[in-house]
PDB file of N, CA and C in Angstrom:
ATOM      1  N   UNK A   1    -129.817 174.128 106.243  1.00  0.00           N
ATOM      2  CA  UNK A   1    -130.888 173.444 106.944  1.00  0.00           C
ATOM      3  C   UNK A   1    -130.385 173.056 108.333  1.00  0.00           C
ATOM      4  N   UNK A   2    -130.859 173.397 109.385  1.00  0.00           N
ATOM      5  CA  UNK A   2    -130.799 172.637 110.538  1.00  0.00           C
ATOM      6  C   UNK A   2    -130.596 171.126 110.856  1.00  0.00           C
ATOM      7  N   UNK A   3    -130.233 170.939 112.202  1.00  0.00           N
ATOM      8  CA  UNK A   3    -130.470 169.218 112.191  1.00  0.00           C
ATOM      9  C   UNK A   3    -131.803 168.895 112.926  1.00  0.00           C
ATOM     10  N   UNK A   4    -131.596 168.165 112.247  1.00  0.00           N
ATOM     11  CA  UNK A   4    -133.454 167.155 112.317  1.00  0.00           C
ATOM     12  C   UNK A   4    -133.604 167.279 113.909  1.00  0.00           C
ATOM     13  N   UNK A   5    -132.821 167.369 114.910  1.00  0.00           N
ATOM     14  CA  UNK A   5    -133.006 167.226 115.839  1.00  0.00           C
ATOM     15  C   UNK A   5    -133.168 168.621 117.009  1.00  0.00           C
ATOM     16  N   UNK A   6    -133.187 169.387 115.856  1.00  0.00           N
ATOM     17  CA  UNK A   6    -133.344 170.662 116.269  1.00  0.00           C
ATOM     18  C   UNK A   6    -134.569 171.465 115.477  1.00  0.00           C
ATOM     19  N   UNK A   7    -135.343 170.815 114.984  1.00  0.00           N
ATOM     20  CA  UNK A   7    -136.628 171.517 113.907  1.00  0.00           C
ATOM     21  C   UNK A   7    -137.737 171.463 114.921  1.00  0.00           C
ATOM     22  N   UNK A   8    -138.638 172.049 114.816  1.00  0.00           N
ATOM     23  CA  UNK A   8    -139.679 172.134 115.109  1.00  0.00           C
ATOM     24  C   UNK A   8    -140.777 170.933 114.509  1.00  0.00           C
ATOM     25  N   UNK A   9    -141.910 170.659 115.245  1.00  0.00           N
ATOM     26  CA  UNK A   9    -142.913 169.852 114.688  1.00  0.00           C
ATOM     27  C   UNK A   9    -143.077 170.178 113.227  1.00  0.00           C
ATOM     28  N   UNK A  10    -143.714 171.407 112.954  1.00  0.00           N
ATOM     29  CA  UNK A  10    -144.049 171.763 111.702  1.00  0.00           C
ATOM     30  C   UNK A  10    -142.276 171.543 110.551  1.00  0.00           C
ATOM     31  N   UNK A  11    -141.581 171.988 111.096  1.00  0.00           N
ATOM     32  CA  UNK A  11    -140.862 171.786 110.088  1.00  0.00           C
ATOM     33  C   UNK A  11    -140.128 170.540 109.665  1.00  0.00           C
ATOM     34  N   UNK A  12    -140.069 169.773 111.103  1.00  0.00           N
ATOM     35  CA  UNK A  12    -140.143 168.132 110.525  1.00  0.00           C
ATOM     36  C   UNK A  12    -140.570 167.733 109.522  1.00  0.00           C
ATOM     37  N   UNK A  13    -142.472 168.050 109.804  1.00  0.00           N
ATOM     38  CA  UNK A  13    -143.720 167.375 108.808  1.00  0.00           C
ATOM     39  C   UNK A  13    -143.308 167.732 107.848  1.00  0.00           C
ATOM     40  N   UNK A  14    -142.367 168.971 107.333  1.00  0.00           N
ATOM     41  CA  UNK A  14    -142.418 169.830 105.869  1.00  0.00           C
ATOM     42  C   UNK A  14    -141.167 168.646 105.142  1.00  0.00           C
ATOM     43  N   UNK A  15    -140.481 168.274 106.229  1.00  0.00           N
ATOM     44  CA  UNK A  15    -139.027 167.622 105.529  1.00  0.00           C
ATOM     45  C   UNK A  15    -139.613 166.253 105.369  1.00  0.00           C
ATOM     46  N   UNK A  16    -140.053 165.783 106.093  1.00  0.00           N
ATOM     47  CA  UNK A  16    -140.467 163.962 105.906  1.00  0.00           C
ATOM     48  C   UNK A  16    -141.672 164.012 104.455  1.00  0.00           C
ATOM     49  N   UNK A  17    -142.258 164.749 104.812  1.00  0.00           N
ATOM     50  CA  UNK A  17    -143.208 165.146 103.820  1.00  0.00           C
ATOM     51  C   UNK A  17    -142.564 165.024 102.062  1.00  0.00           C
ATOM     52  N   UNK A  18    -141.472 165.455 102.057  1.00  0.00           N
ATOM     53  CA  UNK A  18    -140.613 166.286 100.707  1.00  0.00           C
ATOM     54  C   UNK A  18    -139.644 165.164 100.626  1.00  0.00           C
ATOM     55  N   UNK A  19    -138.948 164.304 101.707  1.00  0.00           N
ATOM     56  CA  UNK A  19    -138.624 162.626 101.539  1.00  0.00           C
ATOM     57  C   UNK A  19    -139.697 161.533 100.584  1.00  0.00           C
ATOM     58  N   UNK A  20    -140.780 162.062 101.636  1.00  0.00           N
ATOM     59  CA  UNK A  20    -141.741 161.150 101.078  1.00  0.00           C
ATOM     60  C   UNK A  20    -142.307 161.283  99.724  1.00  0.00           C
ATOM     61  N   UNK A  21    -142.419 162.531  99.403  1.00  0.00           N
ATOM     62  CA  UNK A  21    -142.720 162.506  97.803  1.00  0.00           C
ATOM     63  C   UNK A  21    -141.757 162.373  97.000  1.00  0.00           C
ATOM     64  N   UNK A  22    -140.137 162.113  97.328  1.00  0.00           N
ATOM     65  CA  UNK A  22    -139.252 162.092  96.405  1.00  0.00           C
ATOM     66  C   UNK A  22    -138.673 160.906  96.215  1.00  0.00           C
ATOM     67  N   UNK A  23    -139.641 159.678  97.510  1.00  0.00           N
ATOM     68  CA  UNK A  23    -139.260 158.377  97.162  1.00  0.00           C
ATOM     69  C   UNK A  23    -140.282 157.708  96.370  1.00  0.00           C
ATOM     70  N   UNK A  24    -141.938 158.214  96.237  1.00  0.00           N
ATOM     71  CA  UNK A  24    -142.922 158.098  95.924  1.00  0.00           C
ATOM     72  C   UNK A  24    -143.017 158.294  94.420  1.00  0.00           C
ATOM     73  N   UNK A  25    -141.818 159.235  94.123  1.00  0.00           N
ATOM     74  CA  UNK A  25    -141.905 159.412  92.758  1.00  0.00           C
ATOM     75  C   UNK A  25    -141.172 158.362  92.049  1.00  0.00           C
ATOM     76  N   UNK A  26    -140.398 157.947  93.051  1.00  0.00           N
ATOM     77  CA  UNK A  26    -139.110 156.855  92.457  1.00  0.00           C
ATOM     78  C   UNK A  26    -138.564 155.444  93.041  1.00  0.00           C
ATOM     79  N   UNK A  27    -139.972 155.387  92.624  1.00  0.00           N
ATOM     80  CA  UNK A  27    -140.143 153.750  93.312  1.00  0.00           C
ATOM     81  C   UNK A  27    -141.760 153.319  92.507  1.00  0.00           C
ATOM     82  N   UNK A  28    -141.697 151.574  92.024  1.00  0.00           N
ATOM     83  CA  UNK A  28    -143.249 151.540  91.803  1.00  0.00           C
ATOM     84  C   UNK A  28    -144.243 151.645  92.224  1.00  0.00           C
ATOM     85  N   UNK A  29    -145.150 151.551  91.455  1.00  0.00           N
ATOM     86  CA  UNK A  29    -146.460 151.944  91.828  1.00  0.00           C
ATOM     87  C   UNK A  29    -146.833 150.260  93.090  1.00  0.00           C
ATOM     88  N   UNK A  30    -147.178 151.163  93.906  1.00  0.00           N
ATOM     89  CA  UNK A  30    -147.693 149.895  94.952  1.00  0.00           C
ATOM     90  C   UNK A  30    -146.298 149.293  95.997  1.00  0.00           C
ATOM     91  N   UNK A  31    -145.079 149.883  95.687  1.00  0.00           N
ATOM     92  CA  UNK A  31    -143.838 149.221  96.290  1.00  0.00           C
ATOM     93  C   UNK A  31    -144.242 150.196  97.755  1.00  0.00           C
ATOM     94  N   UNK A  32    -143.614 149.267  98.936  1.00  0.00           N
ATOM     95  CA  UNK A  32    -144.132 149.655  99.922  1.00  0.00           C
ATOM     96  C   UNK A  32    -142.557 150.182 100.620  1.00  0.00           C
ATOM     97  N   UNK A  33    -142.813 151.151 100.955  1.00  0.00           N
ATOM     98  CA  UNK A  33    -141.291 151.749 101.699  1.00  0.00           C
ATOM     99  C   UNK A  33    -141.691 152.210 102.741  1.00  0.00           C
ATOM    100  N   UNK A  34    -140.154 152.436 103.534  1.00  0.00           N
ATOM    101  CA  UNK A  34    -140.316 153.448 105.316  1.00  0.00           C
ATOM    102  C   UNK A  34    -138.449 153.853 104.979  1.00  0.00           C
ATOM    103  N   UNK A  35    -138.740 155.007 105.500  1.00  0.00           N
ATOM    104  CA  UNK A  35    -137.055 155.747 105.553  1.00  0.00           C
ATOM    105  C   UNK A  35    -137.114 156.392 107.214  1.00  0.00           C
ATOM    106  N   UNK A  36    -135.715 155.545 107.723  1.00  0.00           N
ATOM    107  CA  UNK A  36    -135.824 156.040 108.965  1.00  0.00           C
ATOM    108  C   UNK A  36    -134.657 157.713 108.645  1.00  0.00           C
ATOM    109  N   UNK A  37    -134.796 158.782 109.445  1.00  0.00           N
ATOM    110  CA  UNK A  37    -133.868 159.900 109.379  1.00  0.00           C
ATOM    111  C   UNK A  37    -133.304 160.358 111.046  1.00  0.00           C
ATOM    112  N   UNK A  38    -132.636 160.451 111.100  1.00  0.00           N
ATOM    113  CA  UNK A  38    -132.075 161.505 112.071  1.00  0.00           C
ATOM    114  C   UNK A  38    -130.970 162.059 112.225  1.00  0.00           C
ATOM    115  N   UNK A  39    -130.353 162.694 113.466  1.00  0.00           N
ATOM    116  CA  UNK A  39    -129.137 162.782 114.098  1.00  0.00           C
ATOM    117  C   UNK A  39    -128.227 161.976 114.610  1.00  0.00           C
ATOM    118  N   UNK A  40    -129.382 161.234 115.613  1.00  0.00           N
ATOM    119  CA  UNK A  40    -128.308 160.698 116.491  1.00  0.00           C
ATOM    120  C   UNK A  40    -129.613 159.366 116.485  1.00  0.00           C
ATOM    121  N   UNK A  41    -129.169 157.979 116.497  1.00  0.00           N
ATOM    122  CA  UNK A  41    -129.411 156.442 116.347  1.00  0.00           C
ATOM    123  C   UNK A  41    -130.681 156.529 117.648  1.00  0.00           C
ATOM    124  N   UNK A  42    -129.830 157.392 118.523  1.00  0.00           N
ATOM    125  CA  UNK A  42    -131.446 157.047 119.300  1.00  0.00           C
ATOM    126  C   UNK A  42    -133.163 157.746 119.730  1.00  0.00           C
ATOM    127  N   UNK A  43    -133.154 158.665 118.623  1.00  0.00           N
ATOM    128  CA  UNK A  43    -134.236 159.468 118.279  1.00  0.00           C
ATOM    129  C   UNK A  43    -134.521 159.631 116.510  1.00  0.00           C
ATOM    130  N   UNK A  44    -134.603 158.436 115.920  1.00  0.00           N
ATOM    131  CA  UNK A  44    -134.801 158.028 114.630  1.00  0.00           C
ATOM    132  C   UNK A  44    -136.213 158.741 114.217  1.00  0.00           C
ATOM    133  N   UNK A  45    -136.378 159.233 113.324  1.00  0.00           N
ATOM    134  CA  UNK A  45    -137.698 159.743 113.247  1.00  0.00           C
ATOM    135  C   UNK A  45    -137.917 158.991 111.868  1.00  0.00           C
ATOM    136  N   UNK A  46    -139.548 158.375 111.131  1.00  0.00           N
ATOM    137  CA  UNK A  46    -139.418 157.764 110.221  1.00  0.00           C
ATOM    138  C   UNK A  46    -140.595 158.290 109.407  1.00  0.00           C
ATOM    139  N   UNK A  47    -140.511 158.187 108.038  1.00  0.00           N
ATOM    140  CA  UNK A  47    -141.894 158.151 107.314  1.00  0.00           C
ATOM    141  C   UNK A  47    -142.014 157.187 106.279  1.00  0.00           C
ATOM    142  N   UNK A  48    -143.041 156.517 106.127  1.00  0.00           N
ATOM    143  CA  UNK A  48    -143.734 155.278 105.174  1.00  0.00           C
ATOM    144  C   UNK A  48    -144.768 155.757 104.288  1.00  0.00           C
ATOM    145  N   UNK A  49    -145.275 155.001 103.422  1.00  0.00           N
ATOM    146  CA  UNK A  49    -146.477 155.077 102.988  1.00  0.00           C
ATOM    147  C   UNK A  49    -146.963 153.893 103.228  1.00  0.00           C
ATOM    148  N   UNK A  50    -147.028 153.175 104.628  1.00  0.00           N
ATOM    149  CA  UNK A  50    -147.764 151.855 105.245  1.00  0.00           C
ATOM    150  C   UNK A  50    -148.476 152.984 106.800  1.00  0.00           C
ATOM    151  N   UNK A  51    -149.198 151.497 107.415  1.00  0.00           N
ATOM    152  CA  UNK A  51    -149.605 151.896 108.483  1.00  0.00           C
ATOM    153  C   UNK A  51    -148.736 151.696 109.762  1.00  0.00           C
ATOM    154  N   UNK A  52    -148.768 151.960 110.918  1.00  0.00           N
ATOM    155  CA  UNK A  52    -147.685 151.970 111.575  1.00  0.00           C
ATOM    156  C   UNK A  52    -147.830 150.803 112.108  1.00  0.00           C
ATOM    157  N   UNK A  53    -148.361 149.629 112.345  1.00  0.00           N
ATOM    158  CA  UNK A  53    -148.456 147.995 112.700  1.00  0.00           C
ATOM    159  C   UNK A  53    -147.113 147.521 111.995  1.00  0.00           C
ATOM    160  N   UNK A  54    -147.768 147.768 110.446  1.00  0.00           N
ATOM    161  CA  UNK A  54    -147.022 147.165 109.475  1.00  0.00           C
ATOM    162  C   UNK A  54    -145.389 147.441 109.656  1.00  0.00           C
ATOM    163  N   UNK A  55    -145.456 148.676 109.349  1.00  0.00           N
ATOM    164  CA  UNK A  55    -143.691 149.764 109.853  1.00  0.00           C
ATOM    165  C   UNK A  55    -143.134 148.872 110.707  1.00  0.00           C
ATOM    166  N   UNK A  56    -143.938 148.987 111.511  1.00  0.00           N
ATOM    167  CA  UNK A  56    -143.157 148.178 113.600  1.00  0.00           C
ATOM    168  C   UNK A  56    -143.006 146.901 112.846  1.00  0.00           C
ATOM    169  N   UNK A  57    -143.467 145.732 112.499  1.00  0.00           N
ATOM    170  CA  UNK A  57    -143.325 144.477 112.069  1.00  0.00           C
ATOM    171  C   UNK A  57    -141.833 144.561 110.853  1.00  0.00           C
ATOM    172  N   UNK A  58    -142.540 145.139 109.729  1.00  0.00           N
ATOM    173  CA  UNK A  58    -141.176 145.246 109.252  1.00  0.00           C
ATOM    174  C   UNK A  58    -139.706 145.509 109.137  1.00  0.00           C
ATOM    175  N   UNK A  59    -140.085 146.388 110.051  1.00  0.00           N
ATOM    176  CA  UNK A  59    -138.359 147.008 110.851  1.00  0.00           C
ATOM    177  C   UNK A  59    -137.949 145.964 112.001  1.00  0.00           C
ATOM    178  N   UNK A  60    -138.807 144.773 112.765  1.00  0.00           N
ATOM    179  CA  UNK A  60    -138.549 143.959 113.425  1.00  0.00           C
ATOM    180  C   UNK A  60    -137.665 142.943 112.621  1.00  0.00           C
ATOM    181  N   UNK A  61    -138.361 142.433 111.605  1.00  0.00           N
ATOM    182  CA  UNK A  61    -138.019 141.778 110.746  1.00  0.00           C
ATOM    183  C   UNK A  61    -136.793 141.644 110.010  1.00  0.00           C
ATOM    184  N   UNK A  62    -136.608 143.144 109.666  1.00  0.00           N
ATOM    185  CA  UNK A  62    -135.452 143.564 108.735  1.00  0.00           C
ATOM    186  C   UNK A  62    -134.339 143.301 109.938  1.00  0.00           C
ATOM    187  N   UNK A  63    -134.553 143.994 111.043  1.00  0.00           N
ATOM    188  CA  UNK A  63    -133.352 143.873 112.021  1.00  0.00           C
ATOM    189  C   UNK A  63    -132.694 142.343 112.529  1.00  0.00           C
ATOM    190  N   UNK A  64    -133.972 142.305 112.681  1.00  0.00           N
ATOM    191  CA  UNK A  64    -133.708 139.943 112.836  1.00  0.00           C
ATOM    192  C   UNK A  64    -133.169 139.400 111.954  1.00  0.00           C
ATOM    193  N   UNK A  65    -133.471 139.556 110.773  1.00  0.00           N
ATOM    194  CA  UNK A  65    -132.841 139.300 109.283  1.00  0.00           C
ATOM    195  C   UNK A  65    -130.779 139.920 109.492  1.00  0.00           C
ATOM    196  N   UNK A  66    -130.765 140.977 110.268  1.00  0.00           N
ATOM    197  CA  UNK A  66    -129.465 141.686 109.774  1.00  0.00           C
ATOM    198  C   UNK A  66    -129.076 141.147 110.564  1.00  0.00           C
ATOM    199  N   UNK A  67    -129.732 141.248 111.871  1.00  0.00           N
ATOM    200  CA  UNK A  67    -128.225 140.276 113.185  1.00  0.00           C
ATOM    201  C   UNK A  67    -128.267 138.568 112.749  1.00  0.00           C
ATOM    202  N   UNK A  68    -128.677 137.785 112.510  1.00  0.00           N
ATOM    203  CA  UNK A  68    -128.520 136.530 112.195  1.00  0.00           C
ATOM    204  C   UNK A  68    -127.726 137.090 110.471  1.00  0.00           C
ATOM    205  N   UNK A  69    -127.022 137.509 109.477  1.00  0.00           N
ATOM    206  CA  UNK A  69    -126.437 137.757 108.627  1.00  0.00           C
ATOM    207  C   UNK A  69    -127.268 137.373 107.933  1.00  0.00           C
ATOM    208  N   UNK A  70    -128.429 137.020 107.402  1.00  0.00           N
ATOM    209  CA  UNK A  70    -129.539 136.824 106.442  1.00  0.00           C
ATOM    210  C   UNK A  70    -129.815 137.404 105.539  1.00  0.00           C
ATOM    211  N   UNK A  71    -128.297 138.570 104.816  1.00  0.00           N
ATOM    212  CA  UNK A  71    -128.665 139.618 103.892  1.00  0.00           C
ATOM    213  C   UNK A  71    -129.556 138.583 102.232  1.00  0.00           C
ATOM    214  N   UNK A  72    -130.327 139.416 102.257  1.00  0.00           N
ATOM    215  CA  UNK A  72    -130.463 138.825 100.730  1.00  0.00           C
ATOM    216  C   UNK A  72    -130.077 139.051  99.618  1.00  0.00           C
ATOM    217  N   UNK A  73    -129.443 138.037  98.970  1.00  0.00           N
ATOM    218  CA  UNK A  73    -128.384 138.558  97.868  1.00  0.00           C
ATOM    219  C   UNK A  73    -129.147 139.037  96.519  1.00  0.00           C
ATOM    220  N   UNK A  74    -128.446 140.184  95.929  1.00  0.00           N
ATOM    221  CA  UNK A  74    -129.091 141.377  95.115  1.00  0.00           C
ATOM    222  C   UNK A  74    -128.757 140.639  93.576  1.00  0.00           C
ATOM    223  N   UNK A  75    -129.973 140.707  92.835  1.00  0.00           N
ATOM    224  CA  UNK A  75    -129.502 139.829  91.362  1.00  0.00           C
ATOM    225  C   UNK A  75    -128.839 141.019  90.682  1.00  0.00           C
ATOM    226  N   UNK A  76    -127.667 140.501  90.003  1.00  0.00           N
ATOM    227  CA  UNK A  76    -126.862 141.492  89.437  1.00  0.00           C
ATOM    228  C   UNK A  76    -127.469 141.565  87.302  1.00  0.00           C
ATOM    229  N   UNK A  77    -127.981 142.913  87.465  1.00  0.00           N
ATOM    230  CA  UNK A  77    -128.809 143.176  85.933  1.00  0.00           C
ATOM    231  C   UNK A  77    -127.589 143.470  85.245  1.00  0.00           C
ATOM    232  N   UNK A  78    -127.809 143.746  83.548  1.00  0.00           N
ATOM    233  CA  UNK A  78    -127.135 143.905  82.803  1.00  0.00           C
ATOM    234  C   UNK A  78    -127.027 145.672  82.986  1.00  0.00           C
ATOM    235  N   UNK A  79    -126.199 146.073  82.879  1.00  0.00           N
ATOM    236  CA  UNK A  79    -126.145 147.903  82.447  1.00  0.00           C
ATOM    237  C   UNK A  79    -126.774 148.222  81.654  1.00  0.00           C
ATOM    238  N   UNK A  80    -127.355 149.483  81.545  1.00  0.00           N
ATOM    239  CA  UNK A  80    -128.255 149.250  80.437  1.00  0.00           C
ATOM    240  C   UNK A  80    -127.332 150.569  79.930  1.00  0.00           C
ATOM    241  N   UNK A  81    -127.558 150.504  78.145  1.00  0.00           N
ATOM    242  CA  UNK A  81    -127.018 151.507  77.532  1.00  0.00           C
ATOM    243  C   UNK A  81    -127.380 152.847  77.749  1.00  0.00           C
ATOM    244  N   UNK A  82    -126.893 153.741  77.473  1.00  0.00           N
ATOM    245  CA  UNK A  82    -127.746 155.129  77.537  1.00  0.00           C
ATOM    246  C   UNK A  82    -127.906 155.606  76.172  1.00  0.00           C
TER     247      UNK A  82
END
């Protein structure tokens, strides 16, 4: 595969597209996600299943949250058997 930063329009849409259904499958019903992708930090290309208001607000958010150290701490579950 090429780098993202070398695809064409159409073949972008085909890859964000094939992200997007493989987080869609694996994540709940109604959980709201955005995956940023690229090459290089300053041509990030992203896809959600929100609207793009929302996207821009949340990625504001998340970033404000990371530079003030505001991580939120992850509850640690039991393992589950197999």
């Amino acid at each position: 595969m090429k780098p993202i930063n070398q695809m064409n329009k159409a073949e972008l849409t085909e890859l964000m597209n094939r992200l997007a259904t493989l987080v869609r499958g694996n994540i709940p019903e109604k959980t709201f996600f955005m995956m940023l992708v690229g090459d290089d930090l300053s041509e990030m290309q992203y896809v959600s299943n929100s609207n793009r208001q929302d996207v821009i607000q949340a990625m504001r958010e998340c970033a404000d949250r990371l530079e003030r150290k505001e991580d939120r701490p992850r509850i640690n579950l039991p393992e589950q058997a197999n």
